[in-house]
N, C-alpha and C. Protein backbone atom coordinates (compact mmCIF):
# COMPACT_ATOMS: atom_id res chain seq x y z
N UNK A 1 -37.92 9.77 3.82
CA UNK A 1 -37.71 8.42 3.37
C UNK A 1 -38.74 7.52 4.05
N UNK A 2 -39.49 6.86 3.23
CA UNK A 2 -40.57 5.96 4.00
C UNK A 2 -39.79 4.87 4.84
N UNK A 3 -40.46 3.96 5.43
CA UNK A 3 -39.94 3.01 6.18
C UNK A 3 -39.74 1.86 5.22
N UNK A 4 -40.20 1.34 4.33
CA UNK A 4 -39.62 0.07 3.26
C UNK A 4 -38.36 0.50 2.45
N UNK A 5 -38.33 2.15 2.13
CA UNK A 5 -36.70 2.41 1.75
C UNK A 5 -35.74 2.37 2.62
N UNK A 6 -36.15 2.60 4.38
CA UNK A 6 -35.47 2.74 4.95
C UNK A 6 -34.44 1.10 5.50
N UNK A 7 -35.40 0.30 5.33
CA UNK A 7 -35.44 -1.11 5.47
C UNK A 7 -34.70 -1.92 4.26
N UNK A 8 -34.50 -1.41 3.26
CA UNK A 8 -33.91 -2.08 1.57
C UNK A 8 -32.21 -2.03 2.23
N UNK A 9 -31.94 -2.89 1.52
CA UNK A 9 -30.35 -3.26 2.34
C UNK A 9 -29.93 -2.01 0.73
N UNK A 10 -28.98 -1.44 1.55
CA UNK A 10 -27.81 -0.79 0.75
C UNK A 10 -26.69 0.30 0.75
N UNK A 11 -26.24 1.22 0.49
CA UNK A 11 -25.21 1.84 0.67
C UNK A 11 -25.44 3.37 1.28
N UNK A 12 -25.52 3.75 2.35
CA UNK A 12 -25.59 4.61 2.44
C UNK A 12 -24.40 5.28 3.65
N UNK A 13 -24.58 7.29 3.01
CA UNK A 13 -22.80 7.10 3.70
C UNK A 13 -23.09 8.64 4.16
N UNK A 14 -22.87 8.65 5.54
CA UNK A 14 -23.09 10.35 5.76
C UNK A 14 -22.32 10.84 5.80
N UNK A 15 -22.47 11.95 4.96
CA UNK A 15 -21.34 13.21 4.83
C UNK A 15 -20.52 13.66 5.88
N UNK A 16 -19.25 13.55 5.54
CA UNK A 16 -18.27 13.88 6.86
C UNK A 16 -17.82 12.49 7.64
N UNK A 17 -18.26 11.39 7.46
CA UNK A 17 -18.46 10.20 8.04
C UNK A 17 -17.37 8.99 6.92
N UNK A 18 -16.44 8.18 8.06
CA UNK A 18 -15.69 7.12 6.87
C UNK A 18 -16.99 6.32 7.03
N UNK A 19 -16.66 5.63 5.48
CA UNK A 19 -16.93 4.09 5.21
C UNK A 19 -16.28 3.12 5.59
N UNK A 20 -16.89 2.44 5.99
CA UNK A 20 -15.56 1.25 6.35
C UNK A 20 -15.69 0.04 5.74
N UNK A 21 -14.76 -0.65 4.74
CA UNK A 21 -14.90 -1.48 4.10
C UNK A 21 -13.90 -2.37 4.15
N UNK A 22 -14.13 -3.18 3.82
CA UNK A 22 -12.58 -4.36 3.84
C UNK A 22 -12.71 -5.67 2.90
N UNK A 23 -11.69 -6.30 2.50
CA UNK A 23 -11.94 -7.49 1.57
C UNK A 23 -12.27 -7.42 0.04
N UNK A 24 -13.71 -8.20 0.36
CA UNK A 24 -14.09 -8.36 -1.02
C UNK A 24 -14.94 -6.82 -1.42
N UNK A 25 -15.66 -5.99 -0.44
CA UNK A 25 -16.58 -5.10 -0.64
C UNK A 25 -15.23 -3.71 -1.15
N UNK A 26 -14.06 -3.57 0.10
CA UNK A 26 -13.21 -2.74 -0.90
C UNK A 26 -12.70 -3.03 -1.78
N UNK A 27 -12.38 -3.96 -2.71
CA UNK A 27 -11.56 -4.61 -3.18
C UNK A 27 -13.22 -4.18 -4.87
N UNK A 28 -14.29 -4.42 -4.31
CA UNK A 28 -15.44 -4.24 -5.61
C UNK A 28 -15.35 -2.98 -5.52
N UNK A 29 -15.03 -1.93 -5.09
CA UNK A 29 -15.26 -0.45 -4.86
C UNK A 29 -14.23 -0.10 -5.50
N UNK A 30 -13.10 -0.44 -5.20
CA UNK A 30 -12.20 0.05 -5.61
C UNK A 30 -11.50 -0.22 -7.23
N UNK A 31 -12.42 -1.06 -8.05
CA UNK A 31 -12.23 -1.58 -9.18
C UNK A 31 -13.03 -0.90 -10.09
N UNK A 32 -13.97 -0.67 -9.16
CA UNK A 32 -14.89 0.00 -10.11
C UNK A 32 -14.51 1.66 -10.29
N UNK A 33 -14.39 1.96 -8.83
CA UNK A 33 -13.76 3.58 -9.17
C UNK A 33 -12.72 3.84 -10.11
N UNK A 34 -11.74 2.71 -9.95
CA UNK A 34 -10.49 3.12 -10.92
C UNK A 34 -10.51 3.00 -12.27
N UNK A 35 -11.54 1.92 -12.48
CA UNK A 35 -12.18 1.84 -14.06
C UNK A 35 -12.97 3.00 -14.58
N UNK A 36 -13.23 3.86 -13.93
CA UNK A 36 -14.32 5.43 -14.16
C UNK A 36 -13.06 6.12 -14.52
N UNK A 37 -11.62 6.23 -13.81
CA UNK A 37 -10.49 6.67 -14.47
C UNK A 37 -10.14 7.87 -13.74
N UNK A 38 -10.74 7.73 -12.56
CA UNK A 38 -10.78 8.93 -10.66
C UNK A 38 -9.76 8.33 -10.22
N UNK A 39 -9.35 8.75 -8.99
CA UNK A 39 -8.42 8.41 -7.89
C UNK A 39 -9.33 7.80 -7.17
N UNK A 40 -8.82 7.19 -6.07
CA UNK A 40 -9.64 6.28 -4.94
C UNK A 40 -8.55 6.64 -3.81
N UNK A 41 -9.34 7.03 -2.87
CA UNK A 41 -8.67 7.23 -1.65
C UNK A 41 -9.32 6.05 -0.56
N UNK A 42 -8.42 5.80 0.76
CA UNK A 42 -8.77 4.69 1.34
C UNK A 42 -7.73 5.04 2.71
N UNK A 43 -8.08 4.33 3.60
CA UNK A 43 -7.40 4.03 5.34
C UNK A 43 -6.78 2.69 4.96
N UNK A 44 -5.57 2.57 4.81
CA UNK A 44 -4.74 1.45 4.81
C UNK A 44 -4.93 0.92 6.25
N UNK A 45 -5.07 -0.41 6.12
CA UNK A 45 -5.03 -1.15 7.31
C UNK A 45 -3.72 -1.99 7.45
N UNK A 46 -2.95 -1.91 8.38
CA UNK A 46 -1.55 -3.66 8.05
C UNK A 46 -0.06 -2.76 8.70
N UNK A 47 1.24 -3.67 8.60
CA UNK A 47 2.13 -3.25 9.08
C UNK A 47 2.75 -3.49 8.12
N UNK A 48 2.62 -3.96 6.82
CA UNK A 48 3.68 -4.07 6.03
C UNK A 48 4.43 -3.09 5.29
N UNK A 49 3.86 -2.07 5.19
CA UNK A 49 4.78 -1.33 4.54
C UNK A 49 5.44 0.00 5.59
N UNK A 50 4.89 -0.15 6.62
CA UNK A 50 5.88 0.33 7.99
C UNK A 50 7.59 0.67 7.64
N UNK A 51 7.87 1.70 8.13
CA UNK A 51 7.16 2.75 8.23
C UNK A 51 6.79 3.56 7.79
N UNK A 52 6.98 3.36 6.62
CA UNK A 52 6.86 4.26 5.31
C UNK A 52 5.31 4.61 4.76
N UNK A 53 4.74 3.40 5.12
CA UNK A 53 3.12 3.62 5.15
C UNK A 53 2.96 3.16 6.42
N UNK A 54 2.23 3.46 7.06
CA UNK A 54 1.98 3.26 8.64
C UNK A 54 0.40 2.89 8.39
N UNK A 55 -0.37 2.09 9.30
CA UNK A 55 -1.68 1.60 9.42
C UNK A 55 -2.30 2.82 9.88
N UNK A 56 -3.34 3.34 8.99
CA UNK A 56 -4.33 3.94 9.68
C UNK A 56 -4.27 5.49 8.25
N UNK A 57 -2.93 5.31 8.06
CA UNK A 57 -2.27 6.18 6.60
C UNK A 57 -3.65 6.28 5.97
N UNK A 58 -3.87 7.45 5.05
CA UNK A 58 -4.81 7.43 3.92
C UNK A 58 -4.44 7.83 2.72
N UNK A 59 -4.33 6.73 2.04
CA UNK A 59 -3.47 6.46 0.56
C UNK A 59 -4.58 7.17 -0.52
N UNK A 60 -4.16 7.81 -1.57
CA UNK A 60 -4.69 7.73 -2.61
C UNK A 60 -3.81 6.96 -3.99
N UNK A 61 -5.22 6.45 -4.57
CA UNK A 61 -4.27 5.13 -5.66
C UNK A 61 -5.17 5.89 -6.83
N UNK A 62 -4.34 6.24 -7.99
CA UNK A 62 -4.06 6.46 -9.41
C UNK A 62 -4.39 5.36 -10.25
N UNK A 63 -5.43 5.65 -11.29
CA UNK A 63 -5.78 4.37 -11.80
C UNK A 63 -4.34 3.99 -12.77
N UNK A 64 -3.87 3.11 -12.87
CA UNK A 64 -2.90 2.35 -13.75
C UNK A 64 -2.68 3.23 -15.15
N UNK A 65 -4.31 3.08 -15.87
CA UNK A 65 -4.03 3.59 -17.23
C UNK A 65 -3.02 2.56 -17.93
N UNK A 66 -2.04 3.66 -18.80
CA UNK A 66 -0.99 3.22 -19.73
C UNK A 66 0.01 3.48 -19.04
N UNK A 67 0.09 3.93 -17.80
CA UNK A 67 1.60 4.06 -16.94
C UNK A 67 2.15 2.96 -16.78
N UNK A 68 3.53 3.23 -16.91
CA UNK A 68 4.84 1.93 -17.07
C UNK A 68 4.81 1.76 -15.77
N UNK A 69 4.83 0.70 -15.08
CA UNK A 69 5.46 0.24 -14.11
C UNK A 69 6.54 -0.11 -13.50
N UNK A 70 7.44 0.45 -12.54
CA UNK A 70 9.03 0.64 -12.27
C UNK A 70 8.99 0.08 -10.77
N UNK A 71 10.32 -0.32 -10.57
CA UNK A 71 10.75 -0.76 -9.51
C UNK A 71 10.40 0.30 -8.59
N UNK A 72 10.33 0.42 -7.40
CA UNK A 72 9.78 1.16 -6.53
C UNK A 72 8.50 1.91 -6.54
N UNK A 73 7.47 1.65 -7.62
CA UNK A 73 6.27 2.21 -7.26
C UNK A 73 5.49 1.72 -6.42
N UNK A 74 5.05 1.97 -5.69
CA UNK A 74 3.77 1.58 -4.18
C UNK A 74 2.64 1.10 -5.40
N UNK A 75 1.71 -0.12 -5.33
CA UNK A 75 0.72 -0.09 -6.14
C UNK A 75 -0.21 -0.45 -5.42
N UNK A 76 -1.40 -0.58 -5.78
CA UNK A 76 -2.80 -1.09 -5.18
C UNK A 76 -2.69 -3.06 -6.08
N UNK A 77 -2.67 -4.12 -5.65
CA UNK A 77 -2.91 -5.23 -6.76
C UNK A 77 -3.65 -6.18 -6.01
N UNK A 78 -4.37 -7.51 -6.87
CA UNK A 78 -5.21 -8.08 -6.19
C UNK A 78 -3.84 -9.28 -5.95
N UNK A 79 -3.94 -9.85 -4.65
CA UNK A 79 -3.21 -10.46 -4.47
C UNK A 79 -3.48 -11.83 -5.10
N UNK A 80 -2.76 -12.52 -5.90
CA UNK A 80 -3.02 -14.20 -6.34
C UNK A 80 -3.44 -14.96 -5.63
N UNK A 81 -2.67 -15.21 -4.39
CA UNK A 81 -2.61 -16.04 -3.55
C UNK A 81 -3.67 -16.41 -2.75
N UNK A 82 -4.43 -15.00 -2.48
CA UNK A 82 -5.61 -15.04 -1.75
C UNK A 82 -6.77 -13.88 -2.34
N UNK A 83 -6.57 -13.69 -3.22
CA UNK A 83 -7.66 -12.80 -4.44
C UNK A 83 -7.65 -11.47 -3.39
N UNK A 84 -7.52 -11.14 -2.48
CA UNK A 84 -7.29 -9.81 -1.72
C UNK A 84 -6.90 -8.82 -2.18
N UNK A 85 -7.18 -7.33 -1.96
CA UNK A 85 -6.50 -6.10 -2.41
C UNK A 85 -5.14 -6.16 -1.51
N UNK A 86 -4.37 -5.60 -1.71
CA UNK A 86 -3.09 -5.65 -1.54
C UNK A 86 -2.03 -4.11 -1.76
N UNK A 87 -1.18 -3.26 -0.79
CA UNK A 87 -0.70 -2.42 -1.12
C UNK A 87 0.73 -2.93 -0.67
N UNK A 88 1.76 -2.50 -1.86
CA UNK A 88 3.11 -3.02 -1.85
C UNK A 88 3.74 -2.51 -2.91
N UNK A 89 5.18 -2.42 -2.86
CA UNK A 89 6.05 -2.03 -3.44
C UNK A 89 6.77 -2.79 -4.49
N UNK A 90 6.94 -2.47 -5.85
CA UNK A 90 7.30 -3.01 -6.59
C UNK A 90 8.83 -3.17 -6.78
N UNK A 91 9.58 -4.65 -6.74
CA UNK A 91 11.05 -4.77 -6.61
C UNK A 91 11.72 -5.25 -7.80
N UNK A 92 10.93 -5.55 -8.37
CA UNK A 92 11.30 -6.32 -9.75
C UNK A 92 10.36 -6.31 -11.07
N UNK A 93 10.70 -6.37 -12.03
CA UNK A 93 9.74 -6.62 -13.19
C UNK A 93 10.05 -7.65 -13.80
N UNK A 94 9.35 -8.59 -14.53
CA UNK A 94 10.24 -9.68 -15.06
C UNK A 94 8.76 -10.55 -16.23
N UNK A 95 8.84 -9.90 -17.41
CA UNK A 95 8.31 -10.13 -18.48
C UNK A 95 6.93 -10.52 -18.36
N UNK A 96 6.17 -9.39 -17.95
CA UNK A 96 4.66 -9.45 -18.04
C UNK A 96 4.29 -9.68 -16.38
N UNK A 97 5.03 -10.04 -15.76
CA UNK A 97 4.84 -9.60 -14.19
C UNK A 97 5.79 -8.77 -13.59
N UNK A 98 5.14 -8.51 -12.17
CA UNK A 98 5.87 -8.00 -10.93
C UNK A 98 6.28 -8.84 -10.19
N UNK A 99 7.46 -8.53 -9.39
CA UNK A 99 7.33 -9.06 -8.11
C UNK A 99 7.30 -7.95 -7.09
N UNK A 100 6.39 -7.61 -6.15
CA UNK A 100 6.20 -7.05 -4.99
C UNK A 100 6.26 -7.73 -3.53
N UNK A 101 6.57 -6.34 -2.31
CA UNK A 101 7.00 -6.64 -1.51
C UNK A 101 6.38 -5.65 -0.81
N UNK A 102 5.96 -6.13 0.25
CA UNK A 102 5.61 -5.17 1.55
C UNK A 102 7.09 -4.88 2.42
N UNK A 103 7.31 -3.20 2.07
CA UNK A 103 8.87 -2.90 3.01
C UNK A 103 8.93 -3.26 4.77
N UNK A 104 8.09 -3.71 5.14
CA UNK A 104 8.56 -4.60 6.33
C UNK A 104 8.06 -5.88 6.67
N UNK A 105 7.93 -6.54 5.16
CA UNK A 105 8.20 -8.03 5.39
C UNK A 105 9.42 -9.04 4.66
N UNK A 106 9.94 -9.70 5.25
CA UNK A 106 11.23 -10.49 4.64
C UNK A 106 10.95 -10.96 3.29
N UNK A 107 9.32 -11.48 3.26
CA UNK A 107 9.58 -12.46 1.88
C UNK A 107 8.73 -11.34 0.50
N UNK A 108 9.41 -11.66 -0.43
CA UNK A 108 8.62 -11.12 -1.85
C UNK A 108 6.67 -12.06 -1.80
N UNK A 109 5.94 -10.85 -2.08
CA UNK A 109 4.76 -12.09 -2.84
C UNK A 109 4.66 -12.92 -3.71
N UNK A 110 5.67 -12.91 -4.38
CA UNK A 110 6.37 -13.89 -5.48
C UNK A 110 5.74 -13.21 -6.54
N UNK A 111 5.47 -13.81 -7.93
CA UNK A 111 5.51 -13.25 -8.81
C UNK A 111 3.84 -12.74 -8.98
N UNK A 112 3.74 -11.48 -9.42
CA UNK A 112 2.10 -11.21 -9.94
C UNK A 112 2.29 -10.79 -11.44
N UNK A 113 0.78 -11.52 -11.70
CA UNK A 113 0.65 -10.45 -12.86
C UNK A 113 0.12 -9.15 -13.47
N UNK A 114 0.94 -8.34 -14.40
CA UNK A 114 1.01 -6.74 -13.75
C UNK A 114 -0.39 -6.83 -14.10
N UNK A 115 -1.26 -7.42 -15.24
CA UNK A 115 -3.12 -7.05 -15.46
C UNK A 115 -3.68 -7.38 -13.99
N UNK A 116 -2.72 -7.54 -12.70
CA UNK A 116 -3.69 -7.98 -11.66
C UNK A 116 -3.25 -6.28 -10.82
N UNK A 117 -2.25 -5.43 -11.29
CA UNK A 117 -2.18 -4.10 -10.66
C UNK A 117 -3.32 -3.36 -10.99
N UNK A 118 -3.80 -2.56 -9.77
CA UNK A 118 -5.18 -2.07 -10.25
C UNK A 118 -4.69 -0.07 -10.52
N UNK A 119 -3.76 0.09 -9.70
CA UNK A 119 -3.79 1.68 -9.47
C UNK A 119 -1.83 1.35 -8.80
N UNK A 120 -1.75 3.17 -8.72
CA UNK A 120 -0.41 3.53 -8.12
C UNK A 120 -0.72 4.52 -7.10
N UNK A 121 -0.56 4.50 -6.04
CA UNK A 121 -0.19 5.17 -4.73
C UNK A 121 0.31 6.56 -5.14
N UNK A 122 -0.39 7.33 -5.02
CA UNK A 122 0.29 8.54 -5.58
C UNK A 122 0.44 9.72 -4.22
N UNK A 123 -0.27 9.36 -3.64
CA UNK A 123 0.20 10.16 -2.10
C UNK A 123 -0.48 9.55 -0.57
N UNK A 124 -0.07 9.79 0.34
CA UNK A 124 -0.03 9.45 1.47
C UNK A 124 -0.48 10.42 2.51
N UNK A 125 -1.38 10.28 3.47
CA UNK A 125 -1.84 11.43 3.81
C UNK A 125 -1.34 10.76 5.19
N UNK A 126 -1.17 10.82 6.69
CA UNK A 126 -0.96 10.85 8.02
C UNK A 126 -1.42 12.19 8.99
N UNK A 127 -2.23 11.69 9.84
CA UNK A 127 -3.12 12.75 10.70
C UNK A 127 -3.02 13.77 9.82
N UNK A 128 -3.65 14.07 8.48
CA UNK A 128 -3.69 15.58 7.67
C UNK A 128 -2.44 15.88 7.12
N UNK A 129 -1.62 15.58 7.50
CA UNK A 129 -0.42 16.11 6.39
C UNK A 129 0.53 14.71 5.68
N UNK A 130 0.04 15.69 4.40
CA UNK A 130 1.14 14.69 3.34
C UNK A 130 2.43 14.18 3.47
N UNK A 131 2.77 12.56 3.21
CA UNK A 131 4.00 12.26 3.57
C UNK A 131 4.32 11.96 2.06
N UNK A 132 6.10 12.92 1.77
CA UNK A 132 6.52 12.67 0.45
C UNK A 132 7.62 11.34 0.17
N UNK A 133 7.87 11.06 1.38
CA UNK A 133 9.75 10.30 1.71
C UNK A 133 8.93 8.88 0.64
N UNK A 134 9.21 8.41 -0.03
CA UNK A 134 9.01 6.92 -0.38
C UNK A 134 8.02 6.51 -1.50
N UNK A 135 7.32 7.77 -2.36
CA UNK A 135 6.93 7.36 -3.62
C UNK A 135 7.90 8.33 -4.33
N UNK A 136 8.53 8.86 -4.00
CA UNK A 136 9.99 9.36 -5.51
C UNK A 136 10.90 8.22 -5.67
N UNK A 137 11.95 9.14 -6.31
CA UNK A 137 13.27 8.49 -6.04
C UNK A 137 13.59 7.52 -4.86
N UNK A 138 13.28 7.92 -3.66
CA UNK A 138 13.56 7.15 -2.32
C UNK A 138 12.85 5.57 -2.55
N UNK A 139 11.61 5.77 -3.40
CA UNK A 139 10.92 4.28 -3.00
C UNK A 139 11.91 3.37 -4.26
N UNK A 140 12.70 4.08 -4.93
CA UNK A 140 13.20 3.09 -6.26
C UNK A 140 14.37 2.65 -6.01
N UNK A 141 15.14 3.45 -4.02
CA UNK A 141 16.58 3.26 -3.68
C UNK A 141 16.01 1.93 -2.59
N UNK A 142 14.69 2.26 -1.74
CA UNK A 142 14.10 1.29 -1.06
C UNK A 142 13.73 -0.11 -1.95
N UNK A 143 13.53 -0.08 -3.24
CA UNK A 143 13.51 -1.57 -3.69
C UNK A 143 14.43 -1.58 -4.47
N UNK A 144 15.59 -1.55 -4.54
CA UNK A 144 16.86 -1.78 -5.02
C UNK A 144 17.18 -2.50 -3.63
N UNK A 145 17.06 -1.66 -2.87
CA UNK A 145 18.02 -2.43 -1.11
C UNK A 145 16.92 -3.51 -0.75
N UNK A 146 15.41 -3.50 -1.19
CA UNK A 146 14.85 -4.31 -0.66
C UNK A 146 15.07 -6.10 -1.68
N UNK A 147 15.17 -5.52 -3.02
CA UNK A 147 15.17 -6.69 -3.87
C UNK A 147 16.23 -7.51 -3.55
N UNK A 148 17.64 -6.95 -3.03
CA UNK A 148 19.05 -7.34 -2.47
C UNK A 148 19.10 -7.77 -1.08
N UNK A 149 17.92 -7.75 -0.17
CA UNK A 149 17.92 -8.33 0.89
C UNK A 149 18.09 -7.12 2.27
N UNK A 150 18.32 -5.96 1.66
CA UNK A 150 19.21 -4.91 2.73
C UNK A 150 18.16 -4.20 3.15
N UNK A 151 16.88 -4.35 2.98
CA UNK A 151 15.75 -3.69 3.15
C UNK A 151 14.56 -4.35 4.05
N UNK A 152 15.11 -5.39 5.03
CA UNK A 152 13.95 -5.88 5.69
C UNK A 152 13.95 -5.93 7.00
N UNK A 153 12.48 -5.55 7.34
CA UNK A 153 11.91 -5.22 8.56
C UNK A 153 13.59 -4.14 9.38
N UNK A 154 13.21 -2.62 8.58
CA UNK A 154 14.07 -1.85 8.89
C UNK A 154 13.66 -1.38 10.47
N UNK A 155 12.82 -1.16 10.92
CA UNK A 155 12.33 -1.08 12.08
C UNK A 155 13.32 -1.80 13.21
N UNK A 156 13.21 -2.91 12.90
CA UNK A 156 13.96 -3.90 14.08
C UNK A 156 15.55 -3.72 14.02
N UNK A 157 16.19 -3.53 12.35
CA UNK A 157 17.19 -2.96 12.36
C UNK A 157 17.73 -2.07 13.47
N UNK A 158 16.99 -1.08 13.19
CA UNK A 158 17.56 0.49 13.89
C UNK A 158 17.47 0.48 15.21
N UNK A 159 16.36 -0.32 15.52
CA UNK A 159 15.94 -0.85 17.04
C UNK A 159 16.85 -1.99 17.67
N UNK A 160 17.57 -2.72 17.35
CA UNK A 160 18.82 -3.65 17.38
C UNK A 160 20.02 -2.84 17.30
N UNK A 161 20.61 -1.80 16.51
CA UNK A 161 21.74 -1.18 16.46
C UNK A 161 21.56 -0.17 18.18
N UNK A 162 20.46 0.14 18.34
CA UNK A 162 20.25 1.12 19.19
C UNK A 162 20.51 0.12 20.80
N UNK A 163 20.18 -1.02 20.56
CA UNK A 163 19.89 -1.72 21.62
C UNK A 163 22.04 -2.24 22.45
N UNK A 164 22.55 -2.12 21.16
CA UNK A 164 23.76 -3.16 21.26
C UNK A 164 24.53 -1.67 21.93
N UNK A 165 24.08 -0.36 21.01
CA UNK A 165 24.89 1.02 21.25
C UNK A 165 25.49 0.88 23.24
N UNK A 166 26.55 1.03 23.59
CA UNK A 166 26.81 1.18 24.47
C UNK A 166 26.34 2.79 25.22
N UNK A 167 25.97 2.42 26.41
CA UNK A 167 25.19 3.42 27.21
C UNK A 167 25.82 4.29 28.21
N UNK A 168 25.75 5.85 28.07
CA UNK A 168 25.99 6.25 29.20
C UNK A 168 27.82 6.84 28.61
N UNK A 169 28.70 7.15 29.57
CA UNK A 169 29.96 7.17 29.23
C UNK A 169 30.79 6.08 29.55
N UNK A 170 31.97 5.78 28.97
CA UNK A 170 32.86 5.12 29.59
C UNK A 170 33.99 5.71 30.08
N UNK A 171 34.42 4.65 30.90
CA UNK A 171 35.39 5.80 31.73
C UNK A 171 35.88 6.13 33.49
């Protein structure tokens, strides 16, 4: 490679090596891959969907296509609010939108619209092995309890019941 190619600003990615992207640059990558009609795999960054997706997780997202969209699917969407990519769980449908929710935050993102879902979460990878608990059945019992309020920031839950548990024996 001469030195003026080496010098041209652009993409280059060594084999065996992540990319690291964030914002607007994953957010163009990832629109474009899913429009070719591939999977897109990625390093989730965030705590919101804890623990079920954990930060650092490596998601693969399913381009949309003609797939129906249901309460509990994990999706990839650009967020309204702040044009951002966005991974969250779907709690509601309600006539040409979603409403989604990150499973460990209290509030819904309020309403999106579903042409702003880009892909579906179709597996979850953690240090090399696949995690299944929360895109079946489980993620459609998790936004049933989450759409009803019984589903937030479960973490602190279990960590509060554990805390009150009386210690030790009595006696």
């Amino acid at each position: 490679m001469s030195k003026a190619a080496a010098d041209k600003p652009g993409l280059r990615v060594v084999r065996g090596r992540e990319l690291s992207l964030s914002g607007e640059s994953l957010l163009g990558l990832l629109e474009a891959v899913l429009a070719k009609g591939v999977p897109f795999r990625f390093r989730a960054r965030g705590f919101s969907m804890s623990p079920l997706i954990k930060d650092g997780d490596v998601l693969t997202v399913a381009p949309r296509g003609e797939a129906r969209l249901r309460p509990g699917d994990t999706v990839a969407f650009i967020n309204p609010l702040n044009g951002k990519p966005a991974v969250h769980r779907i709690i509601r449908l309600d006539r040409g939108f979603v409403v989604v929710k990150g499973d460990n935050v209290a509030e819904p993102d309020g309403l999106v619209p579903e042409r702003v879902v880009l892909g579906i979460v179709t597996a979850v990878e953690r240090r090399g092995k696949k995690i299944h608990f929360g895109l079946g059945i489980e993620g459609r019992m998790v936004a049933f309890l989450s759409s009803h309020g019984l589903f937030e920031k479960p973490l602190s839950a279990v960590k509060k019941v554990f805390r009150s548990a009386p210690r030790g024996r009595s006696g």
